[in-house]
Structure formats: C-alpha cells, structure tokens
N, C-alpha and C. Protein backbone atom coordinates (compact mmCIF):
# COMPACT_ATOMS: atom_id res chain seq x y z
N UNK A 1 21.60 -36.64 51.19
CA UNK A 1 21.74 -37.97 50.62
C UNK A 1 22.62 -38.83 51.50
N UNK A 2 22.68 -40.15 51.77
CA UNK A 2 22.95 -41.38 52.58
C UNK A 2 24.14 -42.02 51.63
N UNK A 3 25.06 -40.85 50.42
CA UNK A 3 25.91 -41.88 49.92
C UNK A 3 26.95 -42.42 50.54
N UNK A 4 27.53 -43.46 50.80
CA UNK A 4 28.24 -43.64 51.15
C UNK A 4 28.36 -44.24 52.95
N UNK A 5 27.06 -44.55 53.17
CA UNK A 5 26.72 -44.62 54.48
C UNK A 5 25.94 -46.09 54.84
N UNK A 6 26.62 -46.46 55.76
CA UNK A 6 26.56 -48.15 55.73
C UNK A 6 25.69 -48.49 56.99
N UNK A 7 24.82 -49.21 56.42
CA UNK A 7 23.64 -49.80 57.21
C UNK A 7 22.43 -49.03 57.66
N UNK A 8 21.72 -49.86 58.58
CA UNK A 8 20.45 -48.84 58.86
C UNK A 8 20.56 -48.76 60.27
N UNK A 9 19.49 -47.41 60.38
CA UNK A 9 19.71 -46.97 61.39
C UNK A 9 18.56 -47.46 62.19
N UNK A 10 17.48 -47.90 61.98
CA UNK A 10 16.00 -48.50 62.79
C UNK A 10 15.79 -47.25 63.87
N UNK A 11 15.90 -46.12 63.34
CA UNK A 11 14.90 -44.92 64.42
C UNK A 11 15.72 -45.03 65.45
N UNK A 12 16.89 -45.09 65.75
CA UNK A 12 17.86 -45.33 66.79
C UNK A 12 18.24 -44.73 67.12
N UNK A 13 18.57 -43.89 68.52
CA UNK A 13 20.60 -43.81 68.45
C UNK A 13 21.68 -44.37 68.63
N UNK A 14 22.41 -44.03 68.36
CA UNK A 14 23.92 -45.36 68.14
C UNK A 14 24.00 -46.38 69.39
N UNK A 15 23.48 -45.93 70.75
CA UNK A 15 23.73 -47.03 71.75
C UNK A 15 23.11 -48.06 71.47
N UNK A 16 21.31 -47.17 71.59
CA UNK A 16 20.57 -48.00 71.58
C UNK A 16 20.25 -49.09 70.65
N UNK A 17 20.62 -48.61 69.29
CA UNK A 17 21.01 -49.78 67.79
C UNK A 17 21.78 -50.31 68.05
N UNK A 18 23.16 -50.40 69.30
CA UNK A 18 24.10 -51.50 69.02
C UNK A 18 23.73 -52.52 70.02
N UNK A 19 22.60 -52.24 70.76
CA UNK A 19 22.32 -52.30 71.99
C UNK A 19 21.24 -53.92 71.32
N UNK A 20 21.03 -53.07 70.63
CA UNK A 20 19.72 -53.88 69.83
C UNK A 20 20.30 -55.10 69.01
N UNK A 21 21.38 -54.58 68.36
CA UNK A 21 21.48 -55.63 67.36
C UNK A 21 22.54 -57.06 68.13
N UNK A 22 23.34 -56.62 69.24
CA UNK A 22 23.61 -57.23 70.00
C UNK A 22 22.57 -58.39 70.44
N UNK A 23 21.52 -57.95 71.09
CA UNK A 23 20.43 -59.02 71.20
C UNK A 23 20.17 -59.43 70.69
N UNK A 24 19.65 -58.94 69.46
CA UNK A 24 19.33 -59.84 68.49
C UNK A 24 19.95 -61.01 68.09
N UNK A 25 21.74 -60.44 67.64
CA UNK A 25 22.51 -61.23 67.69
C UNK A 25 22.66 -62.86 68.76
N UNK A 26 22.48 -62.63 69.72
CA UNK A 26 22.10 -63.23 71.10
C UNK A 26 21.14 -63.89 70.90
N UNK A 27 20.08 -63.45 70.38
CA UNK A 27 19.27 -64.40 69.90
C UNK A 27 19.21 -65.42 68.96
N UNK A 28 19.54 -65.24 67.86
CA UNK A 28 20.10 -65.85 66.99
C UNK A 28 21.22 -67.26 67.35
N UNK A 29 21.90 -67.24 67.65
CA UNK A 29 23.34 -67.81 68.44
C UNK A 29 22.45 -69.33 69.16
N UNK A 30 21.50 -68.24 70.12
CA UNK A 30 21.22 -69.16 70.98
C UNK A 30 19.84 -70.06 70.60
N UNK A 31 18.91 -69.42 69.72
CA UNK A 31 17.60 -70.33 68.87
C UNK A 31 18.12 -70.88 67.42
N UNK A 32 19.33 -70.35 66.96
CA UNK A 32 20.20 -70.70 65.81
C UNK A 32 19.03 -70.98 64.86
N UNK A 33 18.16 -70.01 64.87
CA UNK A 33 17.21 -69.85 63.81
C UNK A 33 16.18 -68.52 64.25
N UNK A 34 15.92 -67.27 63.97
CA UNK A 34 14.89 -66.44 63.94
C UNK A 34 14.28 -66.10 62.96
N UNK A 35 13.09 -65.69 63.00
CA UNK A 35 12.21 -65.15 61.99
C UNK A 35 11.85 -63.60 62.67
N UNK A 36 12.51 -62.52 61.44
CA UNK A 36 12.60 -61.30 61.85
C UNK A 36 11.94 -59.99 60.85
N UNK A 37 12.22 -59.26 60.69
CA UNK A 37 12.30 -58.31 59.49
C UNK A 37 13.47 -58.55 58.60
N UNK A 38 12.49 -58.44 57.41
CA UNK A 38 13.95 -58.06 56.11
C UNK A 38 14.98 -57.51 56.33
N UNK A 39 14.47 -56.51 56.69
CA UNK A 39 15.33 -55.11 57.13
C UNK A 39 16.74 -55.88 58.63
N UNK A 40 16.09 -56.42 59.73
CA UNK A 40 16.93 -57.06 60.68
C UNK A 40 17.78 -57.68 60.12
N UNK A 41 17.25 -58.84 59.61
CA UNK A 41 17.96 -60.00 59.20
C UNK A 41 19.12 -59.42 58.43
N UNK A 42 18.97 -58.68 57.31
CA UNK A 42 20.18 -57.96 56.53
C UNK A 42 20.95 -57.03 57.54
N UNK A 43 20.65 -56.66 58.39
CA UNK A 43 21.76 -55.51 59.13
C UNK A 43 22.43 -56.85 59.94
N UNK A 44 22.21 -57.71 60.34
CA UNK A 44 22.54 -58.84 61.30
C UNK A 44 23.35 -59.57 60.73
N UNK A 45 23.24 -59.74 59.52
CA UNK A 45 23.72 -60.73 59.16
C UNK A 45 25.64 -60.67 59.03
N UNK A 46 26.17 -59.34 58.46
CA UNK A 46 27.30 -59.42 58.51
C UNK A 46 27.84 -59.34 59.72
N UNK A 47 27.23 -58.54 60.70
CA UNK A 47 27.65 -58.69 62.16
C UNK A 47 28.05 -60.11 62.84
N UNK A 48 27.14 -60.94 62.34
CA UNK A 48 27.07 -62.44 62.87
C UNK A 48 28.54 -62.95 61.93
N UNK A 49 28.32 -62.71 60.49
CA UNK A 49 29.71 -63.46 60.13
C UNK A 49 30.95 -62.91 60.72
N UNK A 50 31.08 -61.80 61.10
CA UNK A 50 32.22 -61.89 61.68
C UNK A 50 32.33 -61.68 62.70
N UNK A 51 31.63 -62.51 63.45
CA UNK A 51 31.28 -62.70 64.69
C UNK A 51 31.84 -64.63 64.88
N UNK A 52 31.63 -65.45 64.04
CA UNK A 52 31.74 -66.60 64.09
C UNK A 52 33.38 -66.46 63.31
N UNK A 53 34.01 -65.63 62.32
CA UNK A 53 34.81 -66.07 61.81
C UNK A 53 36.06 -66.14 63.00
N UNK A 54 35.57 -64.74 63.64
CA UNK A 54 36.07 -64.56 64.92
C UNK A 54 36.60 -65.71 66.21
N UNK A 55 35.44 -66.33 66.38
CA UNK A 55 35.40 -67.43 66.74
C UNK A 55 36.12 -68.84 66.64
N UNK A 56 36.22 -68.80 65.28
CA UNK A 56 36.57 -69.99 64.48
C UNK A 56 38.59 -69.94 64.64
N UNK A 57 38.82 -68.40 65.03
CA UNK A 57 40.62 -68.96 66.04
C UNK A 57 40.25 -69.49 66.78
N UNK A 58 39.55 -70.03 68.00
CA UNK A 58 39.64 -71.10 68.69
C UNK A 58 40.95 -69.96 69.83
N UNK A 59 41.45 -69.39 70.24
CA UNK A 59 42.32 -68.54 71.43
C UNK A 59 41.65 -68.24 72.78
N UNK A 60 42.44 -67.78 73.13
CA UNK A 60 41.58 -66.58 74.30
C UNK A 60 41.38 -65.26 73.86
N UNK A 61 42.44 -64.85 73.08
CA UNK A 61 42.38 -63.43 72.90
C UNK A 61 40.47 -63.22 71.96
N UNK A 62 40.39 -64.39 70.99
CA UNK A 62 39.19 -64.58 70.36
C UNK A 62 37.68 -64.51 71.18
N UNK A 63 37.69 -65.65 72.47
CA UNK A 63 37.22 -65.46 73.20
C UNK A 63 36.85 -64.05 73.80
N UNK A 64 37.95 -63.58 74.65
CA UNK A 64 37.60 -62.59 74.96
C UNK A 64 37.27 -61.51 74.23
N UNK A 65 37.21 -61.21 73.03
CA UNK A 65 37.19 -60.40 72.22
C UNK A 65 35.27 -60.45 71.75
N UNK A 66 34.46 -61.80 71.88
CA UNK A 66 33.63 -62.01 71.39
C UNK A 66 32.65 -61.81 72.91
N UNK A 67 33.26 -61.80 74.04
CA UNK A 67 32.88 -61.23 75.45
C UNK A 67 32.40 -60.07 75.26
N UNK A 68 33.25 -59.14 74.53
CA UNK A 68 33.23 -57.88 74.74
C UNK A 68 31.94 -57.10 73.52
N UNK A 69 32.27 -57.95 72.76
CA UNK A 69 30.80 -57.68 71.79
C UNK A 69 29.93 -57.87 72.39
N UNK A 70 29.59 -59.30 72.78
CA UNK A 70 28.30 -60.21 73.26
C UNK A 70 27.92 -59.78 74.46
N UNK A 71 28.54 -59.30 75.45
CA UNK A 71 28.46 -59.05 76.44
C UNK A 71 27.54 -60.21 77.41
N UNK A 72 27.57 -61.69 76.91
CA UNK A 72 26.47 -62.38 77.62
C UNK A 72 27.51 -64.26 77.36
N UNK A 73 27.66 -64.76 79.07
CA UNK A 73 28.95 -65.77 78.82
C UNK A 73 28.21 -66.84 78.14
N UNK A 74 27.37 -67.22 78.39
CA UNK A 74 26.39 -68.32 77.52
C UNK A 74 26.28 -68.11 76.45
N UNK A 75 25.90 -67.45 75.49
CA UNK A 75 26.13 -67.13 74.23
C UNK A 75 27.13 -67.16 73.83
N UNK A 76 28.27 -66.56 74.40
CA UNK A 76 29.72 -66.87 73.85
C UNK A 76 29.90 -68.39 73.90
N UNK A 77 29.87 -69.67 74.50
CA UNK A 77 29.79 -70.26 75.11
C UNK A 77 29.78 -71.01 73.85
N UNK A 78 28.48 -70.90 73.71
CA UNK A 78 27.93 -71.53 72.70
C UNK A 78 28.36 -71.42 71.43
N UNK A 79 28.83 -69.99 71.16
CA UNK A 79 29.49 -69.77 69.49
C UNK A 79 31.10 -70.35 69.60
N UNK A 80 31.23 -70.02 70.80
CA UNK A 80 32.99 -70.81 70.44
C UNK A 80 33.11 -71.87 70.74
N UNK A 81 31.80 -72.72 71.53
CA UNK A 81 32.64 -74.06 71.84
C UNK A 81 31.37 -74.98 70.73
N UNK A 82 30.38 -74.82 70.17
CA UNK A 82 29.39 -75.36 69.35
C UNK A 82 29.90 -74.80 67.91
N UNK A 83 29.05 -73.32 67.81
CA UNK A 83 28.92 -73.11 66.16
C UNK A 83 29.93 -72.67 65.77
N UNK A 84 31.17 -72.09 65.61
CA UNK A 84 32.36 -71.65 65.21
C UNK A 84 33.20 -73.01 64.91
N UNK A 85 33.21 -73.96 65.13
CA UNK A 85 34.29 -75.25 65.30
C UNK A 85 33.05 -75.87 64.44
N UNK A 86 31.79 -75.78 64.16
CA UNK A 86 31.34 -76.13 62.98
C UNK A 86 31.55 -75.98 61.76
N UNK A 87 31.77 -74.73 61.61
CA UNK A 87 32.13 -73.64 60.59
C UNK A 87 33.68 -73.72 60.29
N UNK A 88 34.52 -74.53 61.10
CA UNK A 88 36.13 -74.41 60.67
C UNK A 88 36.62 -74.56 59.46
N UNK A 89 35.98 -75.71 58.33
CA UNK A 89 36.69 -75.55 56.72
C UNK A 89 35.55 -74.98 56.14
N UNK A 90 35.10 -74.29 56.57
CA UNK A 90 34.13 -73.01 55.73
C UNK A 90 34.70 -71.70 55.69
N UNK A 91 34.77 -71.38 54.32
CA UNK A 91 35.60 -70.00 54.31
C UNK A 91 34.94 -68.33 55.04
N UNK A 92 33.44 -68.72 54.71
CA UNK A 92 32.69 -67.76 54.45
C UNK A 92 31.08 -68.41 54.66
N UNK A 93 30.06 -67.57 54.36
CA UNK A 93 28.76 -67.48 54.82
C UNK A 93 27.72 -68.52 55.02
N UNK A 94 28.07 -68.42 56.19
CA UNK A 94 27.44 -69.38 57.55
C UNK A 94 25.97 -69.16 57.95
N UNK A 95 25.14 -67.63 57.22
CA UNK A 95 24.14 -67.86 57.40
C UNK A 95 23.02 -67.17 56.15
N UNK A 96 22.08 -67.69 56.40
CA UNK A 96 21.48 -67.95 55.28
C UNK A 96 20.16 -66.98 55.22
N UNK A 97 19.83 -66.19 54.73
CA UNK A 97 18.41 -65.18 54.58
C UNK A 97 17.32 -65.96 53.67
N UNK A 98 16.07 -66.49 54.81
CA UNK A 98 15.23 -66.34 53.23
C UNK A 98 13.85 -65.65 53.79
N UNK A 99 13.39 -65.52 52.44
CA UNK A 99 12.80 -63.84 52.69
C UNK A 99 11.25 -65.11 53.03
N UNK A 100 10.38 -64.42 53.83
CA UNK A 100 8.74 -64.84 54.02
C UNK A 100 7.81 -64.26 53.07
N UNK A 101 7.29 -65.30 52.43
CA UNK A 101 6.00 -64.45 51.72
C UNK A 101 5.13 -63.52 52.35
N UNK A 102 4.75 -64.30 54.08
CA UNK A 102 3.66 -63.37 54.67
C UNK A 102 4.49 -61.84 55.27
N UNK A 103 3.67 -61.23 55.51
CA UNK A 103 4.12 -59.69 56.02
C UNK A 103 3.43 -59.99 57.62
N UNK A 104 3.89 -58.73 58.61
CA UNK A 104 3.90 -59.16 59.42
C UNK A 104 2.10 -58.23 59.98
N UNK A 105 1.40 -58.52 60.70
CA UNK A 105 0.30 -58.27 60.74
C UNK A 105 -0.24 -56.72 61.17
N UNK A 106 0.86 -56.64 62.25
CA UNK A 106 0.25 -55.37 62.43
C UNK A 106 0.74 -54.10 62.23
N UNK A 107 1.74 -54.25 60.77
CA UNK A 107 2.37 -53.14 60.27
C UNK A 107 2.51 -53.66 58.79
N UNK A 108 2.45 -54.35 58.63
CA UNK A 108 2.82 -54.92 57.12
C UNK A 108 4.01 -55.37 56.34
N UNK A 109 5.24 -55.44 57.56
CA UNK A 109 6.39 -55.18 57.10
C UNK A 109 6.92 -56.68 56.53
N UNK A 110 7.92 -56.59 55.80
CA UNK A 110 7.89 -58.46 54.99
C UNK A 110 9.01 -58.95 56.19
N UNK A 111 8.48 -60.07 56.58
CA UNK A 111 9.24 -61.04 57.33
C UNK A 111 9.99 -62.05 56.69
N UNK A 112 10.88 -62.22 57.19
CA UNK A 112 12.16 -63.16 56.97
C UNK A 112 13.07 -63.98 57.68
N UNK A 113 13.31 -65.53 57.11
CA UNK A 113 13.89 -66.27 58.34
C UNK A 113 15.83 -66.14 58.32
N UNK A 114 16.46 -66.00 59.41
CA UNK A 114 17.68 -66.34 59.22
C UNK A 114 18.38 -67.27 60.23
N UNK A 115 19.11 -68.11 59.50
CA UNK A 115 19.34 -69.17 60.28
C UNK A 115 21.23 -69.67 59.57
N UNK A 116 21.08 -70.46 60.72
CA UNK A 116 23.00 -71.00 59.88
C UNK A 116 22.72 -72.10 59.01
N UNK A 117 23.69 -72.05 58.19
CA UNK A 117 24.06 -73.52 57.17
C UNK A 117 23.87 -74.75 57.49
C-alpha cells in the first residue's frame, strides 16, 4: 500500500521524474499556459507554487536558489523579474487547473489546462 506517500511517480526513476517535471515546469513559466495530463498538471502544480513564492523575495540568495532547481537562466529570468513581482500581494495560488472535457487521442487519458491567475 502507497499510505502515506506523496505524489506520482509517471513510470520513472527519481532522476528521470525530476528531470521531467523540471521541464515541464520550464515550460509552463515560459508559455505561462499548458495543456497537459490531469495527472501532470496536479504533480506540477505545487512544485510551481513554491517555486514563484520563492521568487516573490526578490534577493539573490532567491535567485540563485531557483537556478538550482530550474537549471535554465531564461526561465529564471522570467519568473523573478516578470511572474513572481506579479504575484507580490498574493498570498497563495497563482495557478489554476481546469480539467478538459476531451481525452487525449491516442491513449485516452483526460487532458487538462494549467495556467497562472
């Protein structure tokens, strides 16, 4: 049994899932809107909030700290000097899940958009 065990794993191993959701992340940031899996969008999503709350000190130490996640300077770029300083008198959740009626074609799986506030 999975009690007590947080998030999913997408057929992974640990690199390659952080490897993944990183991009994804990256993606997101930088189209500040994707349409993904249910399943994505929910593992992504808390990653991303505290990913921007992060952000939203405005430091270096913040900066560099969001380097080391992101591993990509344009993307950082963009969350600390654009979307984080958007988000400054916002306490909390900056992005938004909504689920797609259609499924996706060549597996069936339900698609979903996530995007910021």
């Amino acid at each position: 049994m999975r009690h007590r065990k947080k998030g999913k794993k997408f057929g992974m191993v640990t690199g390659k899932r952080r490897a993944f959701l990183r991009i994804l992340a990256g993606n997101l940031i930088r189209d500040e809107r994707i349409e993904t899996t249910e399943a994505r969008a929910k593992a992504i999503r808390p990653l991303m909030e505290k990913l921007v709350t992060i952000g939203k000190k405005q430091d270096l130490a913040a900066r560099r700290l969001l380097l080391k996640r992101l591993h990509n300077k344009d993307i950082v770029e963009k969350l600390y000097g654009e979307l984080a300083p958007r988000y400054s008198e916002r306490a909390g959740g900056y992005l938004r899940v909504v689920k797609s009626a259609k499924a996706r074609k060549r597996d069936g799986v339900r698609t979903a958009v996530i995007e910021f506030v």
